[in-house]
Protein backbone atom coordinates (compact mmCIF):
# COMPACT_ATOMS: atom_id res chain seq x y z
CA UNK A 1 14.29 -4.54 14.65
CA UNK A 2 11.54 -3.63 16.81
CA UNK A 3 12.01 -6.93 19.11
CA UNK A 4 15.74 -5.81 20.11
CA UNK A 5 17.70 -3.48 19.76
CA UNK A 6 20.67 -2.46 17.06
CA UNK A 7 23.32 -4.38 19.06
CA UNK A 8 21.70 -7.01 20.04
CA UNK A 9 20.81 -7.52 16.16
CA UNK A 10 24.26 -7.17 15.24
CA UNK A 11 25.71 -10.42 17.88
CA UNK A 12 22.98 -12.37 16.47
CA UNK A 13 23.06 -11.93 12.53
CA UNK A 14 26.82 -12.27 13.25
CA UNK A 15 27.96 -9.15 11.22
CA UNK A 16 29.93 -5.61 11.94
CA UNK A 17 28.11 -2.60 12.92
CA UNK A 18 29.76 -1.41 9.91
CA UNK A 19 28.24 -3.88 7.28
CA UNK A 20 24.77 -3.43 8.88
CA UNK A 21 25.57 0.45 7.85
CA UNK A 22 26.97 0.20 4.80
CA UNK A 23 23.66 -1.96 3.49
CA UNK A 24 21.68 0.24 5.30
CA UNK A 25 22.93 3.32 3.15
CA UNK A 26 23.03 1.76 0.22
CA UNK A 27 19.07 1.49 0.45
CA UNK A 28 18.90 4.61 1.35
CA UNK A 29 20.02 5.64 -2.09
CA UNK A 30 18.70 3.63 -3.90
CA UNK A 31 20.42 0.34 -5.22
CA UNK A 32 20.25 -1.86 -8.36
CA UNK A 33 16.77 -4.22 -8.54
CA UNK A 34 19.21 -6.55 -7.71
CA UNK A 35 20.44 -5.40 -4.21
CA UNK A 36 17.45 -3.66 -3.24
CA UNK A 37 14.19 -6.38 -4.35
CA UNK A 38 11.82 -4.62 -2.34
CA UNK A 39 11.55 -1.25 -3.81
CA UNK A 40 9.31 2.15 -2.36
CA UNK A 41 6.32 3.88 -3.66
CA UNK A 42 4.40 6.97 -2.54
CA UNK A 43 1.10 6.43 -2.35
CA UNK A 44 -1.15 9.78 -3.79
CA UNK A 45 -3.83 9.31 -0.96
CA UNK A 46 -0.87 10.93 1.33
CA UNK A 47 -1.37 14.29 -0.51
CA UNK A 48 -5.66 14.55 -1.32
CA UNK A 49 -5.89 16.61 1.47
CA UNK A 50 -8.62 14.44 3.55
CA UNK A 51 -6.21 13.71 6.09
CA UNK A 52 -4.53 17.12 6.72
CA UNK A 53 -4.79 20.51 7.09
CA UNK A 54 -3.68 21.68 3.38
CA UNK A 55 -4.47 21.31 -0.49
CA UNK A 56 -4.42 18.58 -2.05
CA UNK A 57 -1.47 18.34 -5.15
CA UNK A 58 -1.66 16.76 -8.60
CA UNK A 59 -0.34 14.21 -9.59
CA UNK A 60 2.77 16.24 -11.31
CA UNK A 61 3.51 17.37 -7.66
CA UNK A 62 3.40 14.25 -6.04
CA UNK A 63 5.55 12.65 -8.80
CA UNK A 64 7.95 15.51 -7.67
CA UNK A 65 7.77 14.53 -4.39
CA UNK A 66 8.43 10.99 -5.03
CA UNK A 67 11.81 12.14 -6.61
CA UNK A 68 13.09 14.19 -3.93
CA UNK A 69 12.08 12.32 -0.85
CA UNK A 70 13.58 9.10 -2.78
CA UNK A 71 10.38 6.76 -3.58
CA UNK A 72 11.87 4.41 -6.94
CA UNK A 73 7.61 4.96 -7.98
CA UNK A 74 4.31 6.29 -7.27
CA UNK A 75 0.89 4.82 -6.94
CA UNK A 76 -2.13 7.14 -8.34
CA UNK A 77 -5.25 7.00 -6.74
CA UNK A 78 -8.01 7.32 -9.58
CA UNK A 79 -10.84 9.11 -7.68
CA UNK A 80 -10.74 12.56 -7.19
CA UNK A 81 -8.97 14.69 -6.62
CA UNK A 82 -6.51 12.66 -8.06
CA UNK A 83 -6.70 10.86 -11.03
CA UNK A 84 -10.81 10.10 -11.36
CA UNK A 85 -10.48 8.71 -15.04
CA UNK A 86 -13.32 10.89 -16.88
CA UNK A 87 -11.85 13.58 -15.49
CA UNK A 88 -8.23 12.89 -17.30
CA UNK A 89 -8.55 13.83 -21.15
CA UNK A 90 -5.72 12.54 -23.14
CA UNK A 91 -3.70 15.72 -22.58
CA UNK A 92 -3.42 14.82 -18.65
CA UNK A 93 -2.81 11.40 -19.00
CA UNK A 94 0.27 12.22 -21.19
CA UNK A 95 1.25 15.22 -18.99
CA UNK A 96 1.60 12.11 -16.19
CA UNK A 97 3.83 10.20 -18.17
CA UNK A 98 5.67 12.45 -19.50
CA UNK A 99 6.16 13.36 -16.16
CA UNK A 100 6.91 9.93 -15.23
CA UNK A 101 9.60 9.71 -18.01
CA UNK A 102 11.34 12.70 -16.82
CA UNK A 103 11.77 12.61 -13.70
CA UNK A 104 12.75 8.08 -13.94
CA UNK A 105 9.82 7.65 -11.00
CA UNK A 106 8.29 4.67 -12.44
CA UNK A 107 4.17 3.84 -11.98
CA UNK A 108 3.59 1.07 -9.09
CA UNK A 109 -0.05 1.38 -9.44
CA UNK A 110 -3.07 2.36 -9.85
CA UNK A 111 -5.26 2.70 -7.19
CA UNK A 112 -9.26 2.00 -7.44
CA UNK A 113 -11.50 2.97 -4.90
CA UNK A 114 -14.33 0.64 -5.68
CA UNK A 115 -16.93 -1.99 -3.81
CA UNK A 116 -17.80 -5.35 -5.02
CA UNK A 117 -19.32 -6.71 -2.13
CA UNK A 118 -22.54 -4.54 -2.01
CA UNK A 119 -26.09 -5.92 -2.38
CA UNK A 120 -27.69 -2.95 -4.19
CA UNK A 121 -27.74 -3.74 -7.63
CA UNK A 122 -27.47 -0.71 -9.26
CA UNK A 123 -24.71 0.38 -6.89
CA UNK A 124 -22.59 -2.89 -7.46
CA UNK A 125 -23.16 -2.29 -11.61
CA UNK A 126 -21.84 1.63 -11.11
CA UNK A 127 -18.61 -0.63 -9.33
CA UNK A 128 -17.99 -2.51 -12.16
CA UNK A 129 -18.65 0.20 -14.82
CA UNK A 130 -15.97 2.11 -12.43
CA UNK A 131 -13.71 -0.34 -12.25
CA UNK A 132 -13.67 -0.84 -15.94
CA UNK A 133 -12.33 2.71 -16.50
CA UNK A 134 -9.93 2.50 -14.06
CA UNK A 135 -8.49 -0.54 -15.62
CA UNK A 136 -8.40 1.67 -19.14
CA UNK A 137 -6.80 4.56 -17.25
CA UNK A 138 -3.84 2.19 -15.77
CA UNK A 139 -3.53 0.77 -18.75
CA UNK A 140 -2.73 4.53 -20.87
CA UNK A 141 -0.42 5.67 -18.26
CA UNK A 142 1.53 2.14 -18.41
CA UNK A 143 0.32 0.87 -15.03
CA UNK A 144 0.81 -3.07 -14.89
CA UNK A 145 -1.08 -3.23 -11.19
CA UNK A 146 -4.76 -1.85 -10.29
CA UNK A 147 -5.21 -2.19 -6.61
CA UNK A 148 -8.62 -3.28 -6.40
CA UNK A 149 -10.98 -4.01 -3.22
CA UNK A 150 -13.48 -6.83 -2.72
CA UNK A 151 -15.50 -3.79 -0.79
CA UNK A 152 -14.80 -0.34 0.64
CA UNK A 153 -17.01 1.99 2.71
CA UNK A 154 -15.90 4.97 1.33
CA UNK A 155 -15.18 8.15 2.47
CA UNK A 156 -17.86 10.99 4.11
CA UNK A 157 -16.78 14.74 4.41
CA UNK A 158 -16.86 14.90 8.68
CA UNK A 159 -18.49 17.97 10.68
CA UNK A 160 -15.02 19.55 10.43
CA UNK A 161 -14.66 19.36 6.86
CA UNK A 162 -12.14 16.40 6.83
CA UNK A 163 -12.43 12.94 5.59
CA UNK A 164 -14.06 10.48 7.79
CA UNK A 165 -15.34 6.99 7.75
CA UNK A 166 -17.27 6.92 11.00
CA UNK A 167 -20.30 7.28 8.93
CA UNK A 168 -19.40 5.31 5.94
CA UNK A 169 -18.24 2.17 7.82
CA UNK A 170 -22.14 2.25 9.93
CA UNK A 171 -24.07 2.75 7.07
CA UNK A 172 -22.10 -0.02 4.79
CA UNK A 173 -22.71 -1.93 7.88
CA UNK A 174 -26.26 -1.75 7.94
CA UNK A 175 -26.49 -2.43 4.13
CA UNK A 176 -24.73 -5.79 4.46
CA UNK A 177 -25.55 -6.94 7.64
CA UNK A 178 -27.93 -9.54 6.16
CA UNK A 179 -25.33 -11.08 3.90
CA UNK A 180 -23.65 -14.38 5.00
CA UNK A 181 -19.81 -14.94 4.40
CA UNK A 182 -20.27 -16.61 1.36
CA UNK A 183 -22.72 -14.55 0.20
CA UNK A 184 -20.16 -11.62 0.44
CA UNK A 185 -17.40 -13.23 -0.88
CA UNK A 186 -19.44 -14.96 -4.35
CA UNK A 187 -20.49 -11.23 -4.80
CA UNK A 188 -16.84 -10.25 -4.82
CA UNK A 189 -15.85 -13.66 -6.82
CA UNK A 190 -18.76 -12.40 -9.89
CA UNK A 191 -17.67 -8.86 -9.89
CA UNK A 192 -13.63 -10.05 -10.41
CA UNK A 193 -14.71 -12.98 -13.13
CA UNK A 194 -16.08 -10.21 -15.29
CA UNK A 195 -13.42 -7.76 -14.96
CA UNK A 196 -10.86 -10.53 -15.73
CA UNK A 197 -11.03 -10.49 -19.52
CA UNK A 198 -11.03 -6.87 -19.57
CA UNK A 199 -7.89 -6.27 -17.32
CA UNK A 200 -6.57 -9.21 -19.99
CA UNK A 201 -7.23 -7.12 -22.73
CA UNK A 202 -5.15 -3.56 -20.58
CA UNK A 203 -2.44 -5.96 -19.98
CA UNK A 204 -3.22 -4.96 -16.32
CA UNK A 205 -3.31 -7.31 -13.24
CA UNK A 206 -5.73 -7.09 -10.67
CA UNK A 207 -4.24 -7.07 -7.49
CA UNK A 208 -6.57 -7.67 -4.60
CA UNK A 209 -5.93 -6.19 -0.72
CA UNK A 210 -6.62 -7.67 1.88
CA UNK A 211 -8.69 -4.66 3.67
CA UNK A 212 -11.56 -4.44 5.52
CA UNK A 213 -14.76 -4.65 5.67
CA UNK A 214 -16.27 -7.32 3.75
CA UNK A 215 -13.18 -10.06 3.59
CA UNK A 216 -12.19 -10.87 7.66
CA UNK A 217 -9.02 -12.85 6.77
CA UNK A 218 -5.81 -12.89 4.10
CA UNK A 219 -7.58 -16.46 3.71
CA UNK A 220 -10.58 -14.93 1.88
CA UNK A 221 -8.17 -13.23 -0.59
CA UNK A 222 -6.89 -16.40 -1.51
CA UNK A 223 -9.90 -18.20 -1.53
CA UNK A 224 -11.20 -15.48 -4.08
CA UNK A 225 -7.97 -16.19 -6.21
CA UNK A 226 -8.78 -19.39 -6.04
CA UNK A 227 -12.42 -19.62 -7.13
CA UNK A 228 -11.69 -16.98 -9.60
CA UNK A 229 -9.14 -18.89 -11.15
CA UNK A 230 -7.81 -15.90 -13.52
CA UNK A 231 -3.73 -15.06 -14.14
CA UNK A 232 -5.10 -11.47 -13.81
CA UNK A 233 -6.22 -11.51 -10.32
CA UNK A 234 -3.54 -11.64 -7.61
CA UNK A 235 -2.69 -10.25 -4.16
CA UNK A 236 -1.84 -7.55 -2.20
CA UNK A 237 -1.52 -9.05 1.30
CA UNK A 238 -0.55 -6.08 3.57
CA UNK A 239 0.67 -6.08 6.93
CA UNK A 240 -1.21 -3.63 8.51
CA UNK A 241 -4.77 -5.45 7.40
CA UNK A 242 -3.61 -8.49 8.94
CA UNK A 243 -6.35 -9.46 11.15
CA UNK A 244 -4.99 -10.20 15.08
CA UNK A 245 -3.75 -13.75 15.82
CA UNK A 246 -3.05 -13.99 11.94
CA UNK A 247 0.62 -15.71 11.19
CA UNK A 248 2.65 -13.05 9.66
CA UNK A 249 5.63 -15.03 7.77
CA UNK A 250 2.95 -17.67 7.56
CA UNK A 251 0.04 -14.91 5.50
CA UNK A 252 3.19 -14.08 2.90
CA UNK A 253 4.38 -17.72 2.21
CA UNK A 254 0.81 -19.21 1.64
CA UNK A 255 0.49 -16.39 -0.82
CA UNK A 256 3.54 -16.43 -2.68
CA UNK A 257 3.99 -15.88 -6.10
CA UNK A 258 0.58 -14.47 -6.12
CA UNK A 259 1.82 -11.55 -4.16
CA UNK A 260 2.48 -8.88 -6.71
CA UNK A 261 1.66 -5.50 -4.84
CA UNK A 262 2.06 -4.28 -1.09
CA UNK A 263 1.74 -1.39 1.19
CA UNK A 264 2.53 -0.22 5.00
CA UNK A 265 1.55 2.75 7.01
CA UNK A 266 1.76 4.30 10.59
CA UNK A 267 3.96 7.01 11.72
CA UNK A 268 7.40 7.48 12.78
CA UNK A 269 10.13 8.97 15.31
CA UNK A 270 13.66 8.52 15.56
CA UNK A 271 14.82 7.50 19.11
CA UNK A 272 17.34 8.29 21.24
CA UNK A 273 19.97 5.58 19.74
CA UNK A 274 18.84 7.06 16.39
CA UNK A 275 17.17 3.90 15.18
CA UNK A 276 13.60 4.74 13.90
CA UNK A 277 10.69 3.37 14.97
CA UNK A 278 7.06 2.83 14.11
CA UNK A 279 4.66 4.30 16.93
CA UNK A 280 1.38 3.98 15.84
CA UNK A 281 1.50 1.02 14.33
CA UNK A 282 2.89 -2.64 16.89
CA UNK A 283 3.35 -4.44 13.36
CA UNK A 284 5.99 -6.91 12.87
CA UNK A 285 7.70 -4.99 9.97
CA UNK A 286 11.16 -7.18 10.14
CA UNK A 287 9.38 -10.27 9.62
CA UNK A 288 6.93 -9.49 6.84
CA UNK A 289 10.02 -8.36 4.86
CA UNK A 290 12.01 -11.45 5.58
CA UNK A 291 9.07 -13.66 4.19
CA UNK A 292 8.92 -11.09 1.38
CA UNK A 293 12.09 -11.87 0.04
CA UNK A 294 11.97 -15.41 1.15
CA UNK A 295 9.27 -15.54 -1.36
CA UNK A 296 11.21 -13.60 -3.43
CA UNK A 297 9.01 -10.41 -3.78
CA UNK A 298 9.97 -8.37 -6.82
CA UNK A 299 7.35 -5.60 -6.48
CA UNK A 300 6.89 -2.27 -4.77
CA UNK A 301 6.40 -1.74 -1.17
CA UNK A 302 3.93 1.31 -1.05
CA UNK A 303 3.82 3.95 1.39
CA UNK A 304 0.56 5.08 2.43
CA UNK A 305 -0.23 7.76 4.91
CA UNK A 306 -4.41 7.47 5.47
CA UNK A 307 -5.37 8.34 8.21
CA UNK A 308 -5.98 11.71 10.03
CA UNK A 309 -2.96 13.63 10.49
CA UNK A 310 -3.07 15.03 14.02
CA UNK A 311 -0.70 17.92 15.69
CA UNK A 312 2.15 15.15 17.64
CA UNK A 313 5.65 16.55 19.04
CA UNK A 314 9.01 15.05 17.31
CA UNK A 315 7.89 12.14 20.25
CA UNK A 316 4.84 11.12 18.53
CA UNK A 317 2.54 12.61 21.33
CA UNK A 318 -0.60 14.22 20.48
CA UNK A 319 -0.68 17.36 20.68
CA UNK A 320 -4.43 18.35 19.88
CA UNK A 321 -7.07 16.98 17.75
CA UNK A 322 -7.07 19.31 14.91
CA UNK A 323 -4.94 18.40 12.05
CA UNK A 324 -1.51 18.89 10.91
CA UNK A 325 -0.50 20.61 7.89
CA UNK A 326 1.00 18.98 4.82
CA UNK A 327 4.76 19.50 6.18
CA UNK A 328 4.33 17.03 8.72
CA UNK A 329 3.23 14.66 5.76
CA UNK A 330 6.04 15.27 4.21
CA UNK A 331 8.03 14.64 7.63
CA UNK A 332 6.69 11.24 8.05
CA UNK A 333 6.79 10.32 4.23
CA UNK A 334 11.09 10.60 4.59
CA UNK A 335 10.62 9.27 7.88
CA UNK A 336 8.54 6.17 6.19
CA UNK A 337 11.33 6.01 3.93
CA UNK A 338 14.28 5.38 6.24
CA UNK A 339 12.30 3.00 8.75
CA UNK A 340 11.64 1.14 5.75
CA UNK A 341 14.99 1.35 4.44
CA UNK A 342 16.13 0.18 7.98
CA UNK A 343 13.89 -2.89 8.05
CA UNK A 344 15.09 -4.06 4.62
CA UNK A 345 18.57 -3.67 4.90
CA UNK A 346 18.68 -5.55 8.71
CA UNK A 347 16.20 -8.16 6.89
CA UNK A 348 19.14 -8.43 4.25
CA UNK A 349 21.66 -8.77 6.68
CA UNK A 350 19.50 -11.55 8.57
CA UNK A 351 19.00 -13.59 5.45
CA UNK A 352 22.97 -13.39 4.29
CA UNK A 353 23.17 -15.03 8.56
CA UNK A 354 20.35 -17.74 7.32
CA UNK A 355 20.75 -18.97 3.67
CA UNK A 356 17.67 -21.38 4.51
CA UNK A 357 15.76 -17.88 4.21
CA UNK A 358 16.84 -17.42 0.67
CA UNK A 359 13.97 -18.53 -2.42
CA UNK A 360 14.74 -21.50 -3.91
């Protein structure tokens, strides 16, 4: 755990180096629903190419990529280049499952890419119309989760070509800098009470993140639940959105059940003890997944790398400015992987030290 080390870890759980290991691998390749609760997804914004220096790949691709790098699912993101739904005819959405149903990588999610709070009309109605689709498109290619946003500033093409949000984040700034909290929040509340019946009808579940801007707190998420008051709107409470000072065991538990869908980020190196660790990221990973399964999480845990890939050494140090290409994506995605792996199986071992962690 990032708090102490290996052996340290070891006197205090109370178990063998070698039990430690053998949970550890048997993450790593993938165990029963049972052993392994907290299962990994690749999320497709990794591979659009806004963050590196490369193509982006379909969907196909990143299912294969899924497989081999040892992700149980995938999440789709449906904007382009990805999976923007009228671009998908029915031939591509059955290429993806079939797809799916070959290779055994199951569907996490869907991913929309959409703003509720926004106080132009007509831009908030092209969010809902949006939406909509997005809920039909999860529901053809057997998604039970759409990740959905109360807002999001979107995504500008930068002087260099790249994705940026420098511009997007001032300019969504300026548009709602005249709208209280609550005002922001009912817009968000309106937009999710009309969608409801609709994801009823997909059999989908709305599962709303807890990422800036717009909502400031995991608090607002629930509040929304709350006020919206529908079994199709739940939570994605993710670590890394977590706003400073927040409780972290204390952000999962008041969620609970209504936690269906997750996600983590940053980047990763291996150090000298060969432990990995997470560099660009001072999360508490180990107790995020303890609450998890003291809540008893049964969903995906979705990897997500989004954010601009820049040249580092096997240390993590930047090299330049100017962005990577898509092998050290694929570097961190495995890397992603095992930390993950790491965190779940010492998070195992902790709660088999402390049954009072266990769900009731």
């Amino acid at each position: 755990m990032s708090e102490y080390g290996r052996r340290d870890f070891l006197k205090q759980a109370g178990l063998s180096a070698l039990g430690t290991a053998v949970a550890w691998k048997a993450m790593a390749a993938g165990a029963t629903a049972a052993d392994a609760p907290i299962r990994l997804a690749l999320k497709g914004v990794s591979y659009t190419g806004t963050w590196y220096n490369g193509p982006a790949l379909p969907i196909p691709q990143i299912i294969d990529r899924a497989k081999r790098f040892g992700y149980a699912a995938v999440e789709i993101d449906a904007k382009r280049p990805q999976a923007f739904p009228p671009d998908l005819d029915e031939g591509s959405r059955e290429e993806i499952r079939k797809k799916l149903a070959e290779t055994g990588v199951e569907l996490a999610a869907v991913a929309a890419y959409n703003n509720f709070i926004e106080p132009i009309q007509e831009y908030f109605q092209m969010n809902l119309l949006v939406v909509r689709e997005q809920l039909q498109l999860a529901h053809e290619l057997g998604a039970k989760i759409l990740r959905v946003f109360a807002s999001w500033p979107m995504v500008a093409t930068g002087k260099d070509g790249f994705g940026s949000q420098d511009l997007t984040r001032k300019w969504y700034a300026d548009r709602t800098a005249h709208l209280s909290r609550q005002q922001r929040l009912d817009l968000a509340i309106g937009a999710l009470k009309e969608l409801a019946p609709r994801a009823e009808e997909c059999g989908v579940t709305m599962a709303l993140q807890n990422h800036p801007p717009g909502i400031q707190a995991y608090g607002d998420v629930l509040e929304i639940l709350d006020r919206v008051g529908s079994p199709q709107v739940k939570a994605c409470i993710d670590l890394q959105n977590l706003q400073k000072g927040e409780n972290v065991r204390q952000a999962v538990l008041d969620t609970g059940s209504r936690q269906v869908h997750a996600h983590f980020g940053g980047e990763f190196r291996r150090g000298q003890d060969g432990r990995l660790e997470c560099f660009l990221m001072n999360a508490d990973f180990p107790g995020y997944v303890q609450a998890l399964l003291e809540i008893g999480y049964r969903g995906f845990l979705s990897f997500e790398f989004c954010h601009r890939c820049v040249q580092r050494d096997a240390a993590g140090n930047k090299l330049s400015n100017e962005l990577a290409g898509i092998d050290r994506v694929d570097e961190q995605i495995q890397l992603a992987r095992d930390f993950m792996h790491q965190v779940v199986a010492e998070a195992k071992a902790q709660e088999l030290r402390n049954p009072t962690l266990r769900p009731c």
